[in-house]
PDB file of N, CA and C in Angstrom:
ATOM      1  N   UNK A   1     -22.191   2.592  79.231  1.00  0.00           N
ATOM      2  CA  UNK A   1     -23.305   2.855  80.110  1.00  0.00           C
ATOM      3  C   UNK A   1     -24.534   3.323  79.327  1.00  0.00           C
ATOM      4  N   UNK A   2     -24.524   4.262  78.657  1.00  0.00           N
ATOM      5  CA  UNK A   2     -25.591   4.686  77.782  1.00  0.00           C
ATOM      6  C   UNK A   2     -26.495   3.545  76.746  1.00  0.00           C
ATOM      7  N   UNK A   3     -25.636   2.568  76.295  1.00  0.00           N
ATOM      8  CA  UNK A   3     -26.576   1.624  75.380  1.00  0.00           C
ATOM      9  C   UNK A   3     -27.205   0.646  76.595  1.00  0.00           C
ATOM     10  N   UNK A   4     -26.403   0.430  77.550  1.00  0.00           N
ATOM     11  CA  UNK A   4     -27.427  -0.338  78.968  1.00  0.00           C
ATOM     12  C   UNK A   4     -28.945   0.257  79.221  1.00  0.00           C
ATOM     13  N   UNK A   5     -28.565   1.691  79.566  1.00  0.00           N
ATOM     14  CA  UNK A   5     -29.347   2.563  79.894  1.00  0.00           C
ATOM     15  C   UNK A   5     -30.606   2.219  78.582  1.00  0.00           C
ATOM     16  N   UNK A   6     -30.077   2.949  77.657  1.00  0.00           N
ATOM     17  CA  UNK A   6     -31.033   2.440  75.953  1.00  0.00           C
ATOM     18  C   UNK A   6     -32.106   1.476  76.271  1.00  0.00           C
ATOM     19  N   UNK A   7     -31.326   0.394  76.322  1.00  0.00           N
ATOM     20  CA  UNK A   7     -31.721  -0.936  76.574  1.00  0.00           C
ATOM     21  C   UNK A   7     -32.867  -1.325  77.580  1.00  0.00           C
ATOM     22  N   UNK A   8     -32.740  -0.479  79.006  1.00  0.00           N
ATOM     23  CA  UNK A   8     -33.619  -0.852  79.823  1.00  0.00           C
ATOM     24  C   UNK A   8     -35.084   0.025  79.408  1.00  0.00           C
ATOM     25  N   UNK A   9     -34.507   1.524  79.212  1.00  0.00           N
ATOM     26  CA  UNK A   9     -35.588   1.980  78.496  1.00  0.00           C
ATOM     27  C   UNK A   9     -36.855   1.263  77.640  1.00  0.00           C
ATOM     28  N   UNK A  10     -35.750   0.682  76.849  1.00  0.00           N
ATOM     29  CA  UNK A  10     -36.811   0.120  75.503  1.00  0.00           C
ATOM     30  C   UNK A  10     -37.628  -1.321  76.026  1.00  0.00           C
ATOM     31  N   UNK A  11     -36.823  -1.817  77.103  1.00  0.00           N
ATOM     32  CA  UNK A  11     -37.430  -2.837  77.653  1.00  0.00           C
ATOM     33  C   UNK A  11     -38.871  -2.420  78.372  1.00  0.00           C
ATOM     34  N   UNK A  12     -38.861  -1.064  79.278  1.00  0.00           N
ATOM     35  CA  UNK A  12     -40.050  -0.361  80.072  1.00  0.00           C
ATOM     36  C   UNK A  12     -41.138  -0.455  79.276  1.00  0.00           C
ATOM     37  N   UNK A  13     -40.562   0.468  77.963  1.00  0.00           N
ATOM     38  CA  UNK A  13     -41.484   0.473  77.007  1.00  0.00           C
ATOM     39  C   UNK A  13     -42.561  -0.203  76.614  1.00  0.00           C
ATOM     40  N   UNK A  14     -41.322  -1.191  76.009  1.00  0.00           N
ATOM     41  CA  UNK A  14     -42.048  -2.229  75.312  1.00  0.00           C
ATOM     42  C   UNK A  14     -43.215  -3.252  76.238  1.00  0.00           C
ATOM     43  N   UNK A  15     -42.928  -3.221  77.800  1.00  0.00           N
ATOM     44  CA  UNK A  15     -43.736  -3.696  78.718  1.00  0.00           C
ATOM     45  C   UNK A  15     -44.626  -3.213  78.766  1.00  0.00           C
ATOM     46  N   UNK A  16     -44.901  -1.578  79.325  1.00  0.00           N
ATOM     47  CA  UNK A  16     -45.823  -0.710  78.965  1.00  0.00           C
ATOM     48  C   UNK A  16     -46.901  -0.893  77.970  1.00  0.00           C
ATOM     49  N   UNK A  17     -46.118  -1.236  77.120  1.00  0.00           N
ATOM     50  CA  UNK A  17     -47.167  -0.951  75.676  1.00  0.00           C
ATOM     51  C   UNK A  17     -48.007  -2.159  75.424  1.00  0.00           C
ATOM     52  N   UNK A  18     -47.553  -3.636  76.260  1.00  0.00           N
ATOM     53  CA  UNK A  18     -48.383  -4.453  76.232  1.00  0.00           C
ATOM     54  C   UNK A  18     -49.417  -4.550  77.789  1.00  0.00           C
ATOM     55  N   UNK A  19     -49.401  -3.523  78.346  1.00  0.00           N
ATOM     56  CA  UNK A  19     -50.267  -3.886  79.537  1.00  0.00           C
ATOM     57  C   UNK A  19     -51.632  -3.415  79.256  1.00  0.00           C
ATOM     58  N   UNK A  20     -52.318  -2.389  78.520  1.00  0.00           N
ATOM     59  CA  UNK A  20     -53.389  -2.281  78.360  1.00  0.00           C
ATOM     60  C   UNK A  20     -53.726  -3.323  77.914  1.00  0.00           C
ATOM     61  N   UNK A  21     -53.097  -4.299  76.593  1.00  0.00           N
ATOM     62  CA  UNK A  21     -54.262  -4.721  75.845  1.00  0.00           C
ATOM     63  C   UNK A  21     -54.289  -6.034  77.050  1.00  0.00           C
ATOM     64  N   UNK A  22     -53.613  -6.881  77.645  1.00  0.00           N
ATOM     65  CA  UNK A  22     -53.212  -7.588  78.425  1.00  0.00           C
ATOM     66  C   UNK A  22     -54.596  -7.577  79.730  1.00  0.00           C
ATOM     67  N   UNK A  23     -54.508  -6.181  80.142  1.00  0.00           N
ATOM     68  CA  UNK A  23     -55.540  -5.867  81.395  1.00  0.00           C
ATOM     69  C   UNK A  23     -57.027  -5.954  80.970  1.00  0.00           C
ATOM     70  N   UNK A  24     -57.047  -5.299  79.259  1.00  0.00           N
ATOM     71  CA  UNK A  24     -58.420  -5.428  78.599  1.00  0.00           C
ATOM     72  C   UNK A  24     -58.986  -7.491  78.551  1.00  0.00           C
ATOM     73  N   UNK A  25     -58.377  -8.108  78.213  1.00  0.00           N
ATOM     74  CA  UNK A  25     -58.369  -9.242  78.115  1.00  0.00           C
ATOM     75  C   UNK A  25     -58.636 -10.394  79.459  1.00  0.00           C
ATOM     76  N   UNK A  26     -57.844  -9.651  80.542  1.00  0.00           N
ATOM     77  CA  UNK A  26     -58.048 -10.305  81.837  1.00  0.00           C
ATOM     78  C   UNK A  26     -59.475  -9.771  82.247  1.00  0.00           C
ATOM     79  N   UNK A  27     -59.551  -8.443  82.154  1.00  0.00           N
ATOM     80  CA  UNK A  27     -60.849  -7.737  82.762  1.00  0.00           C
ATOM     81  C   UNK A  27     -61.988  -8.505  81.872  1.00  0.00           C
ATOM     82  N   UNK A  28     -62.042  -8.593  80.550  1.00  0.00           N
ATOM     83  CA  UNK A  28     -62.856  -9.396  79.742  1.00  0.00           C
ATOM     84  C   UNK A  28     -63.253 -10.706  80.297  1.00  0.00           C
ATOM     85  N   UNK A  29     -62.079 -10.993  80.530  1.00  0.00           N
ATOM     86  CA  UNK A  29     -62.083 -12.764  81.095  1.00  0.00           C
ATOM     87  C   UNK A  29     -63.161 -12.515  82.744  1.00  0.00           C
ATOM     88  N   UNK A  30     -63.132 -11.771  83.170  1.00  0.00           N
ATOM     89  CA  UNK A  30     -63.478 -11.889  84.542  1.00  0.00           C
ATOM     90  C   UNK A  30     -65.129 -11.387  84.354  1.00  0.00           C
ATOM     91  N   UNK A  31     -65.117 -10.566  83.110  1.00  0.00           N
ATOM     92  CA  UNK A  31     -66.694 -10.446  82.511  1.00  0.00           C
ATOM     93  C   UNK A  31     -67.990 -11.329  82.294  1.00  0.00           C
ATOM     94  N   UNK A  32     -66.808 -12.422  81.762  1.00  0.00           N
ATOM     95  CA  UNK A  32     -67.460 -13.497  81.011  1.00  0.00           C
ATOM     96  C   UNK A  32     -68.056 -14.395  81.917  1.00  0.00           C
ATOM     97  N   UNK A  33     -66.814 -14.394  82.964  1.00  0.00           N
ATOM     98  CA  UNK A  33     -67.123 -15.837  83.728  1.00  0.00           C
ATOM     99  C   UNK A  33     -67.826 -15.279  84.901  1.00  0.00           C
ATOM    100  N   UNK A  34     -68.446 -13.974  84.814  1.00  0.00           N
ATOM    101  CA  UNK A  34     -69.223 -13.507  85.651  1.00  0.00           C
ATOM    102  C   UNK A  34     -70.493 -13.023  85.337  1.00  0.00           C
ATOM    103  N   UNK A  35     -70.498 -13.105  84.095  1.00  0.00           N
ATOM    104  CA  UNK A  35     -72.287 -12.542  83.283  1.00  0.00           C
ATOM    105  C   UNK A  35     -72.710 -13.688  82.099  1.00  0.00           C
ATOM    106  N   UNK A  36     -71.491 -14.974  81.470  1.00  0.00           N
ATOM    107  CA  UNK A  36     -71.977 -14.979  80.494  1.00  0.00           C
ATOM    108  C   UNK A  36     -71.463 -16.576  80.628  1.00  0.00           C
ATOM    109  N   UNK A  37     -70.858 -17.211  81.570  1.00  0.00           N
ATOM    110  CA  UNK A  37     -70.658 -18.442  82.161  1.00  0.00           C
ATOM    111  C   UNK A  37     -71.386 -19.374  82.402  1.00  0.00           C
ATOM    112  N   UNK A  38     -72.678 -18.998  82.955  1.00  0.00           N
ATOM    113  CA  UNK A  38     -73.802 -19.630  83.612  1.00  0.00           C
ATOM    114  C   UNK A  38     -74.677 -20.684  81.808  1.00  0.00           C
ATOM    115  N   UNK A  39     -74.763 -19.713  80.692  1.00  0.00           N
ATOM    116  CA  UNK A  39     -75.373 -20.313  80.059  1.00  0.00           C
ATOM    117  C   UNK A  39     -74.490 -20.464  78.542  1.00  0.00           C
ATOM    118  N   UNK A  40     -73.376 -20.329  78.344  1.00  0.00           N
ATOM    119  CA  UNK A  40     -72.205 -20.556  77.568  1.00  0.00           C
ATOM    120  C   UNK A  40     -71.168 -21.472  78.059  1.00  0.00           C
ATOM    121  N   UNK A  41     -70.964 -21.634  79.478  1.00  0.00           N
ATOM    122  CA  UNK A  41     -69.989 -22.670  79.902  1.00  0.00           C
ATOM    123  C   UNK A  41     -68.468 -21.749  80.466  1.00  0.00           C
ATOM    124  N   UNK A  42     -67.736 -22.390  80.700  1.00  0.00           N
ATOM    125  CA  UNK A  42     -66.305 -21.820  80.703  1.00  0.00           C
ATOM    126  C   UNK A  42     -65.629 -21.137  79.521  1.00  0.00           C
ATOM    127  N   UNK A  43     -64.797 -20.039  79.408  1.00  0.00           N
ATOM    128  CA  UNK A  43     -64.204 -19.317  78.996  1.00  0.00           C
ATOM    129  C   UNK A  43     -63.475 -20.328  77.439  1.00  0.00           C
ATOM    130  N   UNK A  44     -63.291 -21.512  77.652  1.00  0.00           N
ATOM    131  CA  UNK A  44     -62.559 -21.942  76.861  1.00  0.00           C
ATOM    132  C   UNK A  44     -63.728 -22.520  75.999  1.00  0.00           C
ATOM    133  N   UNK A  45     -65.105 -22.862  76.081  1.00  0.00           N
ATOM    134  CA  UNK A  45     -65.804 -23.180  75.565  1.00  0.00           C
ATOM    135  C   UNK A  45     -67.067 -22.103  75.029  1.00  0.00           C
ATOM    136  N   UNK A  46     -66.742 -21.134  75.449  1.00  0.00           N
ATOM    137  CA  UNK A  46     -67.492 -19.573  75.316  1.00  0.00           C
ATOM    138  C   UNK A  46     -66.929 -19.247  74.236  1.00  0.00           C
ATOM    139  N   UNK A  47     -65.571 -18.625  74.312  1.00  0.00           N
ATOM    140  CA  UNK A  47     -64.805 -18.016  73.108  1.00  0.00           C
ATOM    141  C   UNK A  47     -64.765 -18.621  71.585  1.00  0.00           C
ATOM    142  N   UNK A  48     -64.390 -20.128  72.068  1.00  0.00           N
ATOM    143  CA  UNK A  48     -64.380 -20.917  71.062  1.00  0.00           C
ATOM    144  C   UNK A  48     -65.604 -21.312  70.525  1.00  0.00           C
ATOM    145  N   UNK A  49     -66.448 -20.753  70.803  1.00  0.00           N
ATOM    146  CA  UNK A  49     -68.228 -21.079  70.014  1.00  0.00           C
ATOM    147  C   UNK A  49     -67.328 -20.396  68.441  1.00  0.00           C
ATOM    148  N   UNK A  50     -66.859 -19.108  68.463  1.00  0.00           N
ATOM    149  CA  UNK A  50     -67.044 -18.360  67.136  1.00  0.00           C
ATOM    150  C   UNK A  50     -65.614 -18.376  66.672  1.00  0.00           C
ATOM    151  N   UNK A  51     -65.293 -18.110  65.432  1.00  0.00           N
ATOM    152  CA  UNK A  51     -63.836 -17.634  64.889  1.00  0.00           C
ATOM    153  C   UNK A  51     -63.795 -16.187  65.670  1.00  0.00           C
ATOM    154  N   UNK A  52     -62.214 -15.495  65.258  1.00  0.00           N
ATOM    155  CA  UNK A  52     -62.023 -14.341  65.969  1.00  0.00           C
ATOM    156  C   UNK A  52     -63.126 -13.310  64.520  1.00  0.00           C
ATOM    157  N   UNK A  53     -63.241 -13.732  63.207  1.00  0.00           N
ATOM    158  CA  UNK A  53     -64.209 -12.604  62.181  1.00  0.00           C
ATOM    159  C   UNK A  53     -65.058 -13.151  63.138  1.00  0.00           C
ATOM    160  N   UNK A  54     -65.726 -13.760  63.367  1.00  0.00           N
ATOM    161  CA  UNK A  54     -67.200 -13.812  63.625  1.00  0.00           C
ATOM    162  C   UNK A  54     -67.358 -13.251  65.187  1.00  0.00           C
ATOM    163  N   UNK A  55     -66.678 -12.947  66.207  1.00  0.00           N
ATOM    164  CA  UNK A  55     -66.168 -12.181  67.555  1.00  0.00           C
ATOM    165  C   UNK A  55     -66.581 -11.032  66.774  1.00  0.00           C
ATOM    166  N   UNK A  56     -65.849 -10.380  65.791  1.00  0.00           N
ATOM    167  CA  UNK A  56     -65.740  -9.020  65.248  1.00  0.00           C
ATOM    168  C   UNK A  56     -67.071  -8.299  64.579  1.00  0.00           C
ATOM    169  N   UNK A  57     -67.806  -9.746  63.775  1.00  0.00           N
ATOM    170  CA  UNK A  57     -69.007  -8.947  63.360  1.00  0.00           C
ATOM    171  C   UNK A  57     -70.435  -9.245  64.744  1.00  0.00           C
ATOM    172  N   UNK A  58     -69.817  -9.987  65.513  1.00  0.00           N
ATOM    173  CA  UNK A  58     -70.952  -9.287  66.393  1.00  0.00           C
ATOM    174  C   UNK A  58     -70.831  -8.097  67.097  1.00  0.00           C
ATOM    175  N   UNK A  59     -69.622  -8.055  67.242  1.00  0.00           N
ATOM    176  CA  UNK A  59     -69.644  -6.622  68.081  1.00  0.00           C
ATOM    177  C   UNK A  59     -69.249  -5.427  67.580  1.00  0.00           C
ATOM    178  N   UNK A  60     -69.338  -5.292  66.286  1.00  0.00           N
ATOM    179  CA  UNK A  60     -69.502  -4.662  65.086  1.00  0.00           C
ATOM    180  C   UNK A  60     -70.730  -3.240  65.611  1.00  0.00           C
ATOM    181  N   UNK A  61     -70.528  -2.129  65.642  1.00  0.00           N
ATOM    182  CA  UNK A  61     -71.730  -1.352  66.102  1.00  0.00           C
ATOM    183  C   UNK A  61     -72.563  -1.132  67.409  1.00  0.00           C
ATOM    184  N   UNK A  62     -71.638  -1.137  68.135  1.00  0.00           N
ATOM    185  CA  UNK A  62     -71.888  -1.144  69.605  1.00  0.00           C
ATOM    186  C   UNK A  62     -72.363  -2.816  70.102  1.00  0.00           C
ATOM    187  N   UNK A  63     -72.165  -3.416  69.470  1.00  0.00           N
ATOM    188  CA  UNK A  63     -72.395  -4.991  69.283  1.00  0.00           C
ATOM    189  C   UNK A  63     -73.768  -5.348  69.386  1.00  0.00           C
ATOM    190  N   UNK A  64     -74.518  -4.790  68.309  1.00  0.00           N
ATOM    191  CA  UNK A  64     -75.343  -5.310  67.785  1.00  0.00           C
ATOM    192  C   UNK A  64     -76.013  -6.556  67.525  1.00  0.00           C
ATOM    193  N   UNK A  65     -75.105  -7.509  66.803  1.00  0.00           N
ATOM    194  CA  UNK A  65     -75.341  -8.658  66.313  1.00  0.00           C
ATOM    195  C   UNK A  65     -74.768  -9.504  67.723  1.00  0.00           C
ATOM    196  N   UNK A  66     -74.498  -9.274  68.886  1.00  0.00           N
ATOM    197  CA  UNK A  66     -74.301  -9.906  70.137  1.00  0.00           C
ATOM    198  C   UNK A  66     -75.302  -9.547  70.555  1.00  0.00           C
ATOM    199  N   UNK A  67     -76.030  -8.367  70.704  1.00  0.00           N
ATOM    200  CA  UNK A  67     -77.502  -8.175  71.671  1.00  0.00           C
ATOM    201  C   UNK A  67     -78.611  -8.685  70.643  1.00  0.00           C
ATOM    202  N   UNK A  68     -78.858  -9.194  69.015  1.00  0.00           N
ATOM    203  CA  UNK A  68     -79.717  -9.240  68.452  1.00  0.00           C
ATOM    204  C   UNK A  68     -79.562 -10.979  68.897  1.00  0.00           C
ATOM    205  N   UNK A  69     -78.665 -11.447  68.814  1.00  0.00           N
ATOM    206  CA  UNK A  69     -78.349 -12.491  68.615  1.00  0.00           C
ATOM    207  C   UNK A  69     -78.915 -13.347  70.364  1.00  0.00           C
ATOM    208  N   UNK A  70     -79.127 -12.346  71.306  1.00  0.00           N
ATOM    209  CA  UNK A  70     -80.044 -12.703  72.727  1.00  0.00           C
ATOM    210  C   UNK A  70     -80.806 -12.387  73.013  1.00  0.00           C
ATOM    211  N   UNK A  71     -81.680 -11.520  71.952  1.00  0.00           N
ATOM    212  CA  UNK A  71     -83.137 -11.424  71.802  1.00  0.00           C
ATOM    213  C   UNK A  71     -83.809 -12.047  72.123  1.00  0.00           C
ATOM    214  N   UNK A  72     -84.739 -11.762  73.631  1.00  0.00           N
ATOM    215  CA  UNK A  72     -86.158 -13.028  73.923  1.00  0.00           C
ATOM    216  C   UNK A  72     -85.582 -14.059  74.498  1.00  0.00           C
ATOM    217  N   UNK A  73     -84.135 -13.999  75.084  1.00  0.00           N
ATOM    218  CA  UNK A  73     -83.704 -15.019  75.791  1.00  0.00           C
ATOM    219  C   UNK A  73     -83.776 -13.901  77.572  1.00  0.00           C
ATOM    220  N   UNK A  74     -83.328 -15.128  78.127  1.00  0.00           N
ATOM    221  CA  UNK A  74     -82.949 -14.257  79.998  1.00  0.00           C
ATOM    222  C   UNK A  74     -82.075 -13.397  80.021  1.00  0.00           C
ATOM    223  N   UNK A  75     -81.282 -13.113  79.143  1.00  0.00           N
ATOM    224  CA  UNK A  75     -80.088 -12.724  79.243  1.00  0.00           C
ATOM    225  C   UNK A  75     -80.528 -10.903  78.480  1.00  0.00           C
ATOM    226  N   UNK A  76     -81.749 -11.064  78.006  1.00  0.00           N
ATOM    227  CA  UNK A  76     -82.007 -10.004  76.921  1.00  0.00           C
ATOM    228  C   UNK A  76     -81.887  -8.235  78.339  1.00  0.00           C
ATOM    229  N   UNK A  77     -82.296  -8.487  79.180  1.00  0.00           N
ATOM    230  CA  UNK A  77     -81.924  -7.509  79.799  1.00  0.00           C
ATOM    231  C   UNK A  77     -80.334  -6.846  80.198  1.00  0.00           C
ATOM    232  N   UNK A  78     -79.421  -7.589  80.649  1.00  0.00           N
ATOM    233  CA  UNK A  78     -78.150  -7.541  80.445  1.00  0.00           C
ATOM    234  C   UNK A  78     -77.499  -6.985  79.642  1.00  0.00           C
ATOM    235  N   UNK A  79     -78.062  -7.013  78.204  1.00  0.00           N
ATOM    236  CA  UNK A  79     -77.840  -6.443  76.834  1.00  0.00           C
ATOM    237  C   UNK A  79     -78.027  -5.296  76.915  1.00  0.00           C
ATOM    238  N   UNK A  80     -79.809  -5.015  77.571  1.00  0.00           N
ATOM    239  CA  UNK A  80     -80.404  -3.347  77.261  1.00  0.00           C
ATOM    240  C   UNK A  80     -79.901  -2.579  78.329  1.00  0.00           C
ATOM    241  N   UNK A  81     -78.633  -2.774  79.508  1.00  0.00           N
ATOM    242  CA  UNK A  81     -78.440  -2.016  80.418  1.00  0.00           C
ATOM    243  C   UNK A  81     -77.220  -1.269  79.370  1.00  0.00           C
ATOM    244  N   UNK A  82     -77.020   0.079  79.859  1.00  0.00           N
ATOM    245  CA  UNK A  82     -76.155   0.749  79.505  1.00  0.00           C
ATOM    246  C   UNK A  82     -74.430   0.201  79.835  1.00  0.00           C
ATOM    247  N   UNK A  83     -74.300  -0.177  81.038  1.00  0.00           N
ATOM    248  CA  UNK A  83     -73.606  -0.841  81.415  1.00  0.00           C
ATOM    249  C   UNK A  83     -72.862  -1.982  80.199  1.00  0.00           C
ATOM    250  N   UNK A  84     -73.336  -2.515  79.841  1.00  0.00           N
ATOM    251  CA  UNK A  84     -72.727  -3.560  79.216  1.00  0.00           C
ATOM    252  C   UNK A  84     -72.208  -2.758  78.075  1.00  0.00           C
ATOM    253  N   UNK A  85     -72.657  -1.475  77.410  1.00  0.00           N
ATOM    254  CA  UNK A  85     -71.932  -0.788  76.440  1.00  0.00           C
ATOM    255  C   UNK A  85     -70.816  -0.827  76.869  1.00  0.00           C
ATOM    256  N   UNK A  86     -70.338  -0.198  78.272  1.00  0.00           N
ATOM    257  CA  UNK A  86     -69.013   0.432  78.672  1.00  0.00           C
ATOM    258  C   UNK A  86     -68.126  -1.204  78.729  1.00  0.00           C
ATOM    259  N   UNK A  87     -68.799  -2.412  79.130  1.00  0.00           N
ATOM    260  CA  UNK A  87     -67.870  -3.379  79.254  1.00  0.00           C
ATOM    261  C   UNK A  87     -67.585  -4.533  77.939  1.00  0.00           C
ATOM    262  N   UNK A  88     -68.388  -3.973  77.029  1.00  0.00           N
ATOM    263  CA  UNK A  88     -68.240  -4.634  75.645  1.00  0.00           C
ATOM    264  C   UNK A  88     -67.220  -4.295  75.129  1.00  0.00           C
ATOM    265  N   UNK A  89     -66.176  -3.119  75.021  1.00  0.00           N
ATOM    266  CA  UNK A  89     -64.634  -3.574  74.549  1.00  0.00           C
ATOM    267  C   UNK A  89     -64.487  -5.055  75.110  1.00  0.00           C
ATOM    268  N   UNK A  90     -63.941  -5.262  76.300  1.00  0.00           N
ATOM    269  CA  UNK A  90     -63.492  -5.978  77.638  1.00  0.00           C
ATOM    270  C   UNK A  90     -63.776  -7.481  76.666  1.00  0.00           C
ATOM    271  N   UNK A  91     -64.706  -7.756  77.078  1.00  0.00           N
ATOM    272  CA  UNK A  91     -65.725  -8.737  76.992  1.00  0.00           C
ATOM    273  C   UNK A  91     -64.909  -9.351  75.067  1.00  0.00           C
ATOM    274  N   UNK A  92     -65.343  -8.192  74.347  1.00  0.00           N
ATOM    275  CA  UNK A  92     -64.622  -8.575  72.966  1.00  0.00           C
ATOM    276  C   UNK A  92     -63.382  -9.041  72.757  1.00  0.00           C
ATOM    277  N   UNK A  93     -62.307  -8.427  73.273  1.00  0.00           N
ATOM    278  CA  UNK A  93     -61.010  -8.260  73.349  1.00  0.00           C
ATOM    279  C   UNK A  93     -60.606  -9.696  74.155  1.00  0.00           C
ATOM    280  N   UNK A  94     -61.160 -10.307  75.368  1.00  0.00           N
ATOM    281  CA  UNK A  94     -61.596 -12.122  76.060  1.00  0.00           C
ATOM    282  C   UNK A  94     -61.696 -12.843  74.781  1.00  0.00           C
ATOM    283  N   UNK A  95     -63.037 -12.563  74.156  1.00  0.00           N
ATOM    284  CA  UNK A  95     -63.523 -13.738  73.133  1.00  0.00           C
ATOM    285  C   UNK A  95     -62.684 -13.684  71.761  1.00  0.00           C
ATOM    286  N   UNK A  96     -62.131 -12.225  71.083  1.00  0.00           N
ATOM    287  CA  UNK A  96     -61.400 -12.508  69.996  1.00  0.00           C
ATOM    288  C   UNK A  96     -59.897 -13.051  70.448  1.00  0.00           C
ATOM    289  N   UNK A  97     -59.338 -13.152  71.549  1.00  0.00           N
ATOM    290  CA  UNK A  97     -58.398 -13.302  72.074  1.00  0.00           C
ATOM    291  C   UNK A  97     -58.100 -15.145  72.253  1.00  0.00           C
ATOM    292  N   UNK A  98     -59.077 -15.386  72.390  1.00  0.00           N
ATOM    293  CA  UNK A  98     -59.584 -16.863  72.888  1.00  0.00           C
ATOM    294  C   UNK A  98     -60.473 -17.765  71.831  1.00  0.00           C
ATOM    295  N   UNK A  99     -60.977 -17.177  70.512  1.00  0.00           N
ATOM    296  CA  UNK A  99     -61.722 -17.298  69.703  1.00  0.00           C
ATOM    297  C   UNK A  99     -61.157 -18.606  69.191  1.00  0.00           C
ATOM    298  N   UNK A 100     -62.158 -19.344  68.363  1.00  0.00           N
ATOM    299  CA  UNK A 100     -61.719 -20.864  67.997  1.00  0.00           C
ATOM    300  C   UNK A 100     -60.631 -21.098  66.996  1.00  0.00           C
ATOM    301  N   UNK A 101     -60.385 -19.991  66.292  1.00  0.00           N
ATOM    302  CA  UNK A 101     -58.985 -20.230  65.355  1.00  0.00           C
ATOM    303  C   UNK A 101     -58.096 -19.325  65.824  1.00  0.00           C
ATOM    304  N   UNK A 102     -57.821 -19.139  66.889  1.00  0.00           N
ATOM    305  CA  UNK A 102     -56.686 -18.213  67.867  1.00  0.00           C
ATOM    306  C   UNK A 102     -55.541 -19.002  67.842  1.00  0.00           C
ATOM    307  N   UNK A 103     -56.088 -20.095  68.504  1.00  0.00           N
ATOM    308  CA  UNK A 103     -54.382 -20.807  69.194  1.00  0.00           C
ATOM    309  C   UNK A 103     -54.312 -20.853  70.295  1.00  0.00           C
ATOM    310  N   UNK A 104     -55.495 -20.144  70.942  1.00  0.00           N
ATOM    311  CA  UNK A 104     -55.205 -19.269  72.565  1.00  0.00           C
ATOM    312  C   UNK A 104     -56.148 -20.424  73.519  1.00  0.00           C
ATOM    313  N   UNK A 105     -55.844 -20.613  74.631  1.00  0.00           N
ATOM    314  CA  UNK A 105     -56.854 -21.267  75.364  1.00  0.00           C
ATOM    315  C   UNK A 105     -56.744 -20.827  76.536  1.00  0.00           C
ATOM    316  N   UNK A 106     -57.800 -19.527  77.287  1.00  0.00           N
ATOM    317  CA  UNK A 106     -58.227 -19.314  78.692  1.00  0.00           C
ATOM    318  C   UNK A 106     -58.070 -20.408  79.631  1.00  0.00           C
ATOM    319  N   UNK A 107     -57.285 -19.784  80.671  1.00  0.00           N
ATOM    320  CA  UNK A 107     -57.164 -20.500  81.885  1.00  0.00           C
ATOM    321  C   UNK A 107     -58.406 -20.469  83.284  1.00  0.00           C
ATOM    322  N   UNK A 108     -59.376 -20.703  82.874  1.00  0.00           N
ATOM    323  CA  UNK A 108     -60.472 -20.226  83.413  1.00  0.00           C
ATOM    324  C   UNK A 108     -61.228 -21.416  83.267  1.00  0.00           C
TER     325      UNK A 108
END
């Protein structure tokens, strides 16, 4: 009874421990195709613009090189709301997830 017991434990666990990054990624996904869809395309053609390094150095520094990089476009306000700080994990964690040398392809 006890190694059953073990067993289901480590199973909880191990479920557990993949649901944040899992929820970060869906919530990302639902970011994208709601702020960043309109002039990037679908999720599978968004992500895959960049490798997962190049995902990383834009959002490198509160993602910098993602808001420099929409400078003087429509989108440049979106960037300067505070808001998008708090949802730029999200948003990162979608595109390096989905990025063009992943393997991964969004169902979106």
């Amino acid at each position: 009874m006890k190694p059953f017991t073990a067993m289901v434990a480590l199973s909880i666990g191990a479920a557990l421990s993949l649901t944040p990054l899992s929820a970060d990624v869906l919530k990302g996904q639902k970011l994208y195709l709601k702020s960043c869809k309109k002039c990037h395309g679908n999720g599978t053609k968004g992500a895959a613009m960049k490798t997962q390094d190049e995902w990383e150095t834009l959002f490198e520094g509160s993602a910098s090189g993602l808001i420099e990089a929409h400078k003087g476009d429509s989108s440049e306000p979106f960037f300067k709301n505070k808001q998008f700080q708090e949802i730029a994990p999200h948003l990162r964690d979608f595109l390096y997830e989905y990025a063009a040398d992943s393997g991964n392809v969004p169902s979106c």
